[in-house]
N, C-alpha and C. Protein backbone atom coordinates (compact mmCIF):
# COMPACT_ATOMS: atom_id res chain seq x y z
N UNK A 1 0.81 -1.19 0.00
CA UNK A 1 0.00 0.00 0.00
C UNK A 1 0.86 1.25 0.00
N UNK A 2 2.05 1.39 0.70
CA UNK A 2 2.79 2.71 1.13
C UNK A 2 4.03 2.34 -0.55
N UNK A 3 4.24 3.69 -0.58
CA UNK A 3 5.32 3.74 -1.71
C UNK A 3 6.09 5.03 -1.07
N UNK A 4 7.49 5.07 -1.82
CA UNK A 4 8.12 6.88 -1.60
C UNK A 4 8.21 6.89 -2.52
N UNK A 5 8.60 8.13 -2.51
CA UNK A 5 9.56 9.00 -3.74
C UNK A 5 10.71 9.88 -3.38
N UNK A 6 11.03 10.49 -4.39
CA UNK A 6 11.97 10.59 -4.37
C UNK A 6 12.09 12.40 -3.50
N UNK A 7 10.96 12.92 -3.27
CA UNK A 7 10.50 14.14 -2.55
C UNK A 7 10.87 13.80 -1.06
N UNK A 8 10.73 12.64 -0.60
CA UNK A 8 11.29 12.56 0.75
C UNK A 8 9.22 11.87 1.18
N UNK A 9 8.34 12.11 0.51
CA UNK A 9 6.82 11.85 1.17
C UNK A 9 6.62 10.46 1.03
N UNK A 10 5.86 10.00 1.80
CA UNK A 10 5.85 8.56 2.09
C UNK A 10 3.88 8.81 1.75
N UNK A 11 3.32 8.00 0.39
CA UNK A 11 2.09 8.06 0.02
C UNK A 11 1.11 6.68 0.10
N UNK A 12 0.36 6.64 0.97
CA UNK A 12 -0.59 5.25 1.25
C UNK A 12 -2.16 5.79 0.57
N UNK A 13 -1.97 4.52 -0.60
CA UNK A 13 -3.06 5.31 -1.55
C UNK A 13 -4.37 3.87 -1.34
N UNK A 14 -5.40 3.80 -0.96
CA UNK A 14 -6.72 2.87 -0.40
C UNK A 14 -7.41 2.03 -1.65
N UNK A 15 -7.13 1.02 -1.68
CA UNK A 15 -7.81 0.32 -2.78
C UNK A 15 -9.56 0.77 -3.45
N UNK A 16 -9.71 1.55 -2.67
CA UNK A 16 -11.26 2.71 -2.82
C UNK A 16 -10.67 3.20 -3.73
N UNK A 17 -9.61 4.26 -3.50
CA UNK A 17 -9.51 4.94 -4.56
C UNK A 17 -9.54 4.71 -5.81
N UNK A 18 -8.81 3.92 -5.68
CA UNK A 18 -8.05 2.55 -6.96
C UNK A 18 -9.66 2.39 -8.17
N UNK A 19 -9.97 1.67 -7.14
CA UNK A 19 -11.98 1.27 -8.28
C UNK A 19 -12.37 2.12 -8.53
N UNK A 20 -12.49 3.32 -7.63
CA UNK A 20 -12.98 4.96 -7.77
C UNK A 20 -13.07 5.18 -9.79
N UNK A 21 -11.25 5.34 -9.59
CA UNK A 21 -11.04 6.01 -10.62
C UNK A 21 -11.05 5.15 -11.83
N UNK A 22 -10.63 3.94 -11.49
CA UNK A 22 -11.07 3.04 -12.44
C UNK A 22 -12.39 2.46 -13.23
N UNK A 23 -13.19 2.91 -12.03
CA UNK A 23 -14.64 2.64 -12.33
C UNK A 23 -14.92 3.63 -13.45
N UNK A 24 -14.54 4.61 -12.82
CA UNK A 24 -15.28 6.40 -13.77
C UNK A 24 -14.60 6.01 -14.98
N UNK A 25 -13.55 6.10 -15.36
CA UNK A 25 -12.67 5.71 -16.52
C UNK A 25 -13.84 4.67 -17.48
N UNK A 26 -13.42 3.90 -17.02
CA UNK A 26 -14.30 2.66 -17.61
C UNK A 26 -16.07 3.05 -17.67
N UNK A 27 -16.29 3.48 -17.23
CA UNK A 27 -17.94 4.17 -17.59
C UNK A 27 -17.95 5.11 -18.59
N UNK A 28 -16.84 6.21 -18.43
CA UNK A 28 -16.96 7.16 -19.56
C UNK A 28 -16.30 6.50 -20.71
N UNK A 29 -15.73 5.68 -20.57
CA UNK A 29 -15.01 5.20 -21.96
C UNK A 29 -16.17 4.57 -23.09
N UNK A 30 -17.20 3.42 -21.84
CA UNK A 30 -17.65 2.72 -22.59
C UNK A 30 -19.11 3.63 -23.15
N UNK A 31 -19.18 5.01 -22.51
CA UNK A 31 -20.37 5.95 -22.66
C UNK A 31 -19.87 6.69 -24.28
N UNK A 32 -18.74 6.64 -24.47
CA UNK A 32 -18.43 7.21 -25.51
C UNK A 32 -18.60 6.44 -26.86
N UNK A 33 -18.25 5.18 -26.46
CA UNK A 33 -18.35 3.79 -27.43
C UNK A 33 -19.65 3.87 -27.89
N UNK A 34 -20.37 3.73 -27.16
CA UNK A 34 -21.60 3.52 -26.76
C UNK A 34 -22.73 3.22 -28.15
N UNK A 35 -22.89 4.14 -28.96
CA UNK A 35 -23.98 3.98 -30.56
C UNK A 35 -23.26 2.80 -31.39
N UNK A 36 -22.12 2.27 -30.96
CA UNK A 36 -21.68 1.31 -31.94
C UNK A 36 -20.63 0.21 -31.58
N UNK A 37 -21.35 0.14 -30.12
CA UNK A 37 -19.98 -0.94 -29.20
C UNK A 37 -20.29 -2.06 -29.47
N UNK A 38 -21.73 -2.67 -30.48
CA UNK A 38 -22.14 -3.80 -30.72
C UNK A 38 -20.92 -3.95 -31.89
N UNK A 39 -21.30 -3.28 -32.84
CA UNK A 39 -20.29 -3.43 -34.29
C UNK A 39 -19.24 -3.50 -33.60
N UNK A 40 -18.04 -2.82 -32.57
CA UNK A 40 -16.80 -2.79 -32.68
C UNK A 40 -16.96 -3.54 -31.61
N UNK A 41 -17.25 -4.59 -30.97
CA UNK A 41 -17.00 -5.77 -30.24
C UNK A 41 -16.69 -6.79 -30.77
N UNK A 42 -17.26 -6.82 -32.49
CA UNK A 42 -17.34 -8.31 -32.72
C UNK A 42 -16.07 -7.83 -34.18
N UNK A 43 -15.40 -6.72 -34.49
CA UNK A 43 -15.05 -6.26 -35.74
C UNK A 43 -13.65 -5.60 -35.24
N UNK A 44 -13.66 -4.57 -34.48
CA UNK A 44 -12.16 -4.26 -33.63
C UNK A 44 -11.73 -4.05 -32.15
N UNK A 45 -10.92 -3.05 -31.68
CA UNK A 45 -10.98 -3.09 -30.43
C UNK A 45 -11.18 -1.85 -30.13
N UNK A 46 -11.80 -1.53 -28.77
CA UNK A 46 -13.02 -0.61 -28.41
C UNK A 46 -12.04 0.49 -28.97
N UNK A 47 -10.95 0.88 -28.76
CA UNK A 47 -10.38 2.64 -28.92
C UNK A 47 -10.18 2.56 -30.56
N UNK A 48 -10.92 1.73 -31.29
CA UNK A 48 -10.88 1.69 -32.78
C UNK A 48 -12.10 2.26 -33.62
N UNK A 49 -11.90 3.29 -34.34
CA UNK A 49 -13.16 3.62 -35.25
C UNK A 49 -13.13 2.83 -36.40
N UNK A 50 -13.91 1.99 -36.55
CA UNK A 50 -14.25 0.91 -37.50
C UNK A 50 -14.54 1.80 -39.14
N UNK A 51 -15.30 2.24 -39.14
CA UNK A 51 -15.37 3.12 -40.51
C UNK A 51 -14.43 3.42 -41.09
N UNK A 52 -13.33 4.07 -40.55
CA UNK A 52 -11.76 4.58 -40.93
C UNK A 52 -10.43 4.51 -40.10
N UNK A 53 -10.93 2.86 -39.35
CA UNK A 53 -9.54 2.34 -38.94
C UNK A 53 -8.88 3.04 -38.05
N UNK A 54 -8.74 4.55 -38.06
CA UNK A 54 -8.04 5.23 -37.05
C UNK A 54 -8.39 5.14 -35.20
N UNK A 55 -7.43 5.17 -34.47
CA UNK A 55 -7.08 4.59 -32.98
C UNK A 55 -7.84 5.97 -32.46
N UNK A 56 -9.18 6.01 -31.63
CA UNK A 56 -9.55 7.54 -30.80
C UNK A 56 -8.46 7.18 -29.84
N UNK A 57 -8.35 8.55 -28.53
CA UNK A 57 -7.66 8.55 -27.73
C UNK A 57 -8.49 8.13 -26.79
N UNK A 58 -7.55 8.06 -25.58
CA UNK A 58 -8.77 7.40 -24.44
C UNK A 58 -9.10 8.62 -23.87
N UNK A 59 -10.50 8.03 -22.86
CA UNK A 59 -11.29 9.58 -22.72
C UNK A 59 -10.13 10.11 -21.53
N UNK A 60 -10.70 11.90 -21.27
CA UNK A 60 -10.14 12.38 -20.37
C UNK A 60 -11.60 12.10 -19.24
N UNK A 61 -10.64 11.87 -18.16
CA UNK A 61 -11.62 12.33 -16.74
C UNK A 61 -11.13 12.85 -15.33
N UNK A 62 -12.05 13.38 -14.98
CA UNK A 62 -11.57 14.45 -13.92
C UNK A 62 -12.24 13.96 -12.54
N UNK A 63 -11.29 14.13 -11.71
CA UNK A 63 -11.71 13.71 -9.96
C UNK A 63 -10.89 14.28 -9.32
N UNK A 64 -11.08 14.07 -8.07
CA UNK A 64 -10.64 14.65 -6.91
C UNK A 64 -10.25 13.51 -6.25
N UNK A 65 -8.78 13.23 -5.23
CA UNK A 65 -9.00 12.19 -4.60
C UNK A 65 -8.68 13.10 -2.88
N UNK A 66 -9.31 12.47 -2.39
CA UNK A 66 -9.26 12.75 -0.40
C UNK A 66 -8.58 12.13 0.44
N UNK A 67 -8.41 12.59 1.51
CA UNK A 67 -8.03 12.14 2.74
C UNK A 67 -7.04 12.57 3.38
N UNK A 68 -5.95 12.41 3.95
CA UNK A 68 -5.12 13.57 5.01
C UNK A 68 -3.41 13.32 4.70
N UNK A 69 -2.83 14.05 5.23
CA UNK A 69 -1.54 14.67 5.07
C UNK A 69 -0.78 14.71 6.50
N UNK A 70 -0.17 13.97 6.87
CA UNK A 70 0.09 13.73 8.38
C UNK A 70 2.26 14.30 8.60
N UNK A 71 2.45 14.98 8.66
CA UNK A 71 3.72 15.27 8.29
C UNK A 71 4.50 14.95 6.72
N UNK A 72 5.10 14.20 6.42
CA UNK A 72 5.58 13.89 5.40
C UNK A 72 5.23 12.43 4.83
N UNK A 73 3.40 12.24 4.90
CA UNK A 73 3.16 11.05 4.98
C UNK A 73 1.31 11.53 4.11
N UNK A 74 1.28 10.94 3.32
CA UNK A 74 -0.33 11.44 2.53
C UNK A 74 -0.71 10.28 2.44
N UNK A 75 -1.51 9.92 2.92
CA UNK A 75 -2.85 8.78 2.82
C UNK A 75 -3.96 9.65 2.21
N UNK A 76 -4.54 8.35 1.15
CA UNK A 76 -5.78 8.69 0.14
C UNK A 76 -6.57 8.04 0.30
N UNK A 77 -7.59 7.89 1.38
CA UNK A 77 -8.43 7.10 1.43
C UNK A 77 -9.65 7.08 0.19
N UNK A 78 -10.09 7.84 -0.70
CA UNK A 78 -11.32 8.01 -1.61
C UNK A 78 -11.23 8.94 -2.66
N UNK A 79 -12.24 8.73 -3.49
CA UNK A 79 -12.09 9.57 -4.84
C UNK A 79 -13.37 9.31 -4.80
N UNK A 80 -13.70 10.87 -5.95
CA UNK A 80 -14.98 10.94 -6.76
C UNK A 80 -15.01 11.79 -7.83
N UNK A 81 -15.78 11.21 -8.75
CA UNK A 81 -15.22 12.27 -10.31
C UNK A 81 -16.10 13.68 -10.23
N UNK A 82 -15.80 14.62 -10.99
CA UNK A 82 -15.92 15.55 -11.24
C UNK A 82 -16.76 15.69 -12.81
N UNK A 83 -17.43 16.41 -12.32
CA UNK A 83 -18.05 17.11 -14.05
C UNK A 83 -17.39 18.06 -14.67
N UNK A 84 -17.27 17.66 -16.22
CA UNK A 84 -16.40 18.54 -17.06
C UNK A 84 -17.63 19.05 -17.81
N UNK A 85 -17.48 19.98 -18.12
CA UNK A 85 -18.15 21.00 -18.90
C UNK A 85 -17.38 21.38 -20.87
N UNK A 86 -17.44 20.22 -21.60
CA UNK A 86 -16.72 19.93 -22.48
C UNK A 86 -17.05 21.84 -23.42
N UNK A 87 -18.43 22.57 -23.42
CA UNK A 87 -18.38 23.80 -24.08
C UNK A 87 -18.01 24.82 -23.31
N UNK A 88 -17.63 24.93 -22.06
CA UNK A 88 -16.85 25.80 -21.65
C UNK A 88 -15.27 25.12 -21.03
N UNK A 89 -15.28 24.36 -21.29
CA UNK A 89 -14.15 23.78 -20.52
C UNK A 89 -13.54 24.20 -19.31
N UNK A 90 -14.54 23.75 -18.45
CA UNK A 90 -14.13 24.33 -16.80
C UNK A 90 -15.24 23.15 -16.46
N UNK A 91 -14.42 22.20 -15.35
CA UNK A 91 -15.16 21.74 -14.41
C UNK A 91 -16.24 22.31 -13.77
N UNK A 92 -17.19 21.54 -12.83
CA UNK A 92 -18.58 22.20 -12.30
C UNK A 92 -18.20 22.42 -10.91
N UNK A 93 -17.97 23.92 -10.58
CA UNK A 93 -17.16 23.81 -9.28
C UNK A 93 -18.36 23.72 -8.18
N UNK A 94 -20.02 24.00 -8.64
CA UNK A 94 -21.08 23.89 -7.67
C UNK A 94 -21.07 22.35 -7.25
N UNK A 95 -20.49 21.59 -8.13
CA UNK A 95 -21.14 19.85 -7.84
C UNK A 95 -19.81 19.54 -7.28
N UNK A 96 -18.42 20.21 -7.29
CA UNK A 96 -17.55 19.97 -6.86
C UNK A 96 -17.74 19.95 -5.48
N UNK A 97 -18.31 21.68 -5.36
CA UNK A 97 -18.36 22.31 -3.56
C UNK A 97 -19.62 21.28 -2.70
N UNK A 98 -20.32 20.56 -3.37
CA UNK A 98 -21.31 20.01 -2.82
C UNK A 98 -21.07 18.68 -2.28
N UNK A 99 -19.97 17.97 -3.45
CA UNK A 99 -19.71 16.54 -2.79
C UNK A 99 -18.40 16.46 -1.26
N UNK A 100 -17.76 18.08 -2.03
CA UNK A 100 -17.09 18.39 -0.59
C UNK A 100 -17.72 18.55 0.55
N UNK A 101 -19.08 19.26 0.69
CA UNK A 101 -19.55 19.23 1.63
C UNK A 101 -20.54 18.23 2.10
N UNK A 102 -20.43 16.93 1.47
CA UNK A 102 -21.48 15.66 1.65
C UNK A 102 -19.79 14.74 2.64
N UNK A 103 -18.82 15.01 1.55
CA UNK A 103 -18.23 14.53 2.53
C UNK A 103 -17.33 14.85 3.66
N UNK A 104 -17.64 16.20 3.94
CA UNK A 104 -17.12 16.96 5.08
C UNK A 104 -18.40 15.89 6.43
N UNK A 105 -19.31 16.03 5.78
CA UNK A 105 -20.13 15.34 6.78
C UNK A 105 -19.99 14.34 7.49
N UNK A 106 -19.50 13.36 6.26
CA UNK A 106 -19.38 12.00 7.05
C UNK A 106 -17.87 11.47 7.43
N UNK A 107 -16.74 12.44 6.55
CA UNK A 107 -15.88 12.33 7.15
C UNK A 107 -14.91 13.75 7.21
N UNK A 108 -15.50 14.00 8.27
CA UNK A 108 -14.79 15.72 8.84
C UNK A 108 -13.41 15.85 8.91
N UNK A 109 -12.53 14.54 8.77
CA UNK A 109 -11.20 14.91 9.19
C UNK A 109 -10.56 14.93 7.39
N UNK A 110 -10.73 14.47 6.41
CA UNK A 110 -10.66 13.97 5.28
C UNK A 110 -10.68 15.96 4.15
N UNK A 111 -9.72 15.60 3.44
CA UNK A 111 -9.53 17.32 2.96
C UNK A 111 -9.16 16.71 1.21
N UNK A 112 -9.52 17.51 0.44
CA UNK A 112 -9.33 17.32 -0.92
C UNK A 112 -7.76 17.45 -1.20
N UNK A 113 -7.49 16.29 -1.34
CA UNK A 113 -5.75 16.37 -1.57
C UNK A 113 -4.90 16.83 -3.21
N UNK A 114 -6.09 16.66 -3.80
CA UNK A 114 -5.63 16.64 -5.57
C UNK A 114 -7.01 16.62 -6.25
């Protein structure tokens, strides 16, 4: 669980996080696929546009991950994604400030680390 670097910080990152971000990833990826993931299941592989062969990139996604900072020591207990606003390109900082304060609630000691 604990890793360093080369900064001197010692980082313990929570297998929560881990699915967190992996989950979101994998939802928006397959949301993008999505009008034609039947055809490119059985014809190429998902980051492939079948019509003209060319490789899309993988999606971007945005989160926040939490939890505390104890001297030279950051534990990440959780993550949760963020809304991007693809026509203005600025995250939704109201749904941001809200899940901060859902989880100020249940866990008061826990601070947005990244």
């Amino acid at each position: 669980m604990a890793s360093s670097s080369s900064s001197g910080l010692t980082f313990k990152l929570h297998l929560v996080a881990i699915v967190n971000i992996s989950d979101h990833f994998t939802r928006v990826k397959m949301q993008m696929n999505l009008p034609n993931a039947s055809h490119q299941r059985s014809t190429t592989s998902a980051n492939t546009n079948a019509a003209d062969g060319m490789v899309s990139p993988p999606p971007r996604v945005y989160g926040c991950v939490i939890g505390v900072q104890r001297g030279r020591t950051v534990e990440i207990f959780n993550s949760f994604e963020l809304l991007y606003d693809p026509s203005t390109h600025s995250l939704d900082r109201s749904f941001r400030e809200k899940k901060q304060e859902l989880y100020k609630k249940v866990f008061p000691h826990f601070y947005i680390l990244g």
